[in-house]
Protein backbone atom coordinates (compact mmCIF):
# COMPACT_ATOMS: atom_id res chain seq x y z
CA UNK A 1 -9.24 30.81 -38.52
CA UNK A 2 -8.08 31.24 -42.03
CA UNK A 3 -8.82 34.82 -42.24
CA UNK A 4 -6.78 34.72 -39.12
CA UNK A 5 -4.28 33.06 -41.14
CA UNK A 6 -4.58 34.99 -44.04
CA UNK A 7 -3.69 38.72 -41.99
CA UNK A 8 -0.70 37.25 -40.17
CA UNK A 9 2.76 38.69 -42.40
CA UNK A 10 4.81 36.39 -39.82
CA UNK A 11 4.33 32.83 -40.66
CA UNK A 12 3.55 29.94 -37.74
CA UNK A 13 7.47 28.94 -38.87
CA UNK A 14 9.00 32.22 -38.22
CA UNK A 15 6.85 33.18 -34.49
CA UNK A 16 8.52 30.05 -33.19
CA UNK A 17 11.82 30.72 -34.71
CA UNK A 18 11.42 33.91 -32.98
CA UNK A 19 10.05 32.67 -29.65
CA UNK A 20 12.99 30.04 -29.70
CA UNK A 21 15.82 32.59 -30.24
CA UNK A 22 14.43 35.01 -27.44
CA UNK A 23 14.01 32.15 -25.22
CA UNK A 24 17.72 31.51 -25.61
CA UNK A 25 16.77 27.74 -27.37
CA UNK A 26 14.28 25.16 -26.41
CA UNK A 27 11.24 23.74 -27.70
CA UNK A 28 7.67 24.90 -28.32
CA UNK A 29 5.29 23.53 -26.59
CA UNK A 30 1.94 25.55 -27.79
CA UNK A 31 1.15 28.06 -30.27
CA UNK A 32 -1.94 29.76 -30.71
CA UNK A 33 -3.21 32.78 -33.24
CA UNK A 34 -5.13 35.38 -31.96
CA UNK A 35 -6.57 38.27 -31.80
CA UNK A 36 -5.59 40.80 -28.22
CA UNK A 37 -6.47 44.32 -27.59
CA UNK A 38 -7.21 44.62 -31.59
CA UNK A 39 -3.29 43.42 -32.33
CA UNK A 40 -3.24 39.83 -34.12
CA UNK A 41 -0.86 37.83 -32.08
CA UNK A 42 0.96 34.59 -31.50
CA UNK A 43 1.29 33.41 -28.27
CA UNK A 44 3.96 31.06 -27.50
CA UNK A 45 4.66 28.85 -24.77
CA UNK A 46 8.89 27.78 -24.70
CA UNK A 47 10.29 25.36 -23.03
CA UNK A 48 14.14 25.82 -22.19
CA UNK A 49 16.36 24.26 -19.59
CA UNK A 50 13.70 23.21 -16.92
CA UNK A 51 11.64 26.94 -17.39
CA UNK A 52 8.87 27.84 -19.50
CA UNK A 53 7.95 31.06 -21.08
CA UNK A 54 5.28 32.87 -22.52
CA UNK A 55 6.13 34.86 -25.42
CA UNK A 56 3.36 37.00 -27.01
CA UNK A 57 4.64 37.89 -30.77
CA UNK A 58 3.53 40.90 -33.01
CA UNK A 59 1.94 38.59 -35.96
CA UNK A 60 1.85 41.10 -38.55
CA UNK A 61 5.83 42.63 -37.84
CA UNK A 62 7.07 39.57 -35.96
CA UNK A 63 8.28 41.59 -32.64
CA UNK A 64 7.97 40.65 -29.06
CA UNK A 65 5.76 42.69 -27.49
CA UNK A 66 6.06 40.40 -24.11
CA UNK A 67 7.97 37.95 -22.72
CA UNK A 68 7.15 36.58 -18.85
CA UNK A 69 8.61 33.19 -17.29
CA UNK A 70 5.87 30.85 -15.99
């Protein structure tokens, strides 16, 4: 994990400032750090008005490569 960590450019802080804002506000309710089809990722799950969202963020330049309502 802290290698995992360690390659990310876009801090834990700034992926769920990120998910947040593209989400139009609400809360996070799960982040996790990964790696997908080689890319290092954050994949966020945002809560907002009654909807939830998952919001896959490019770790290393911090932009949203998908966004899909749950």
């Amino acid at each position: 994990m802290t290698e995992l960590i360690n390659s990310a450019k876009v801090s834990f802080e700034k992926a769920m400032e990120i998910a947040v804002s593209r989400a139009g506000g609400g809360a996070v309710e799960e982040i996790e750090l990964e790696y997908e089809n080689d890319l290092l990722i954050y994949d966020v799950i945002i809560k907002s008005n009654n909807r939830r969202y998952e919001i896959t963020i490019d770790a290393v330049t911090g932009a949203v490569i998908e966004m899909e309502r749950l």
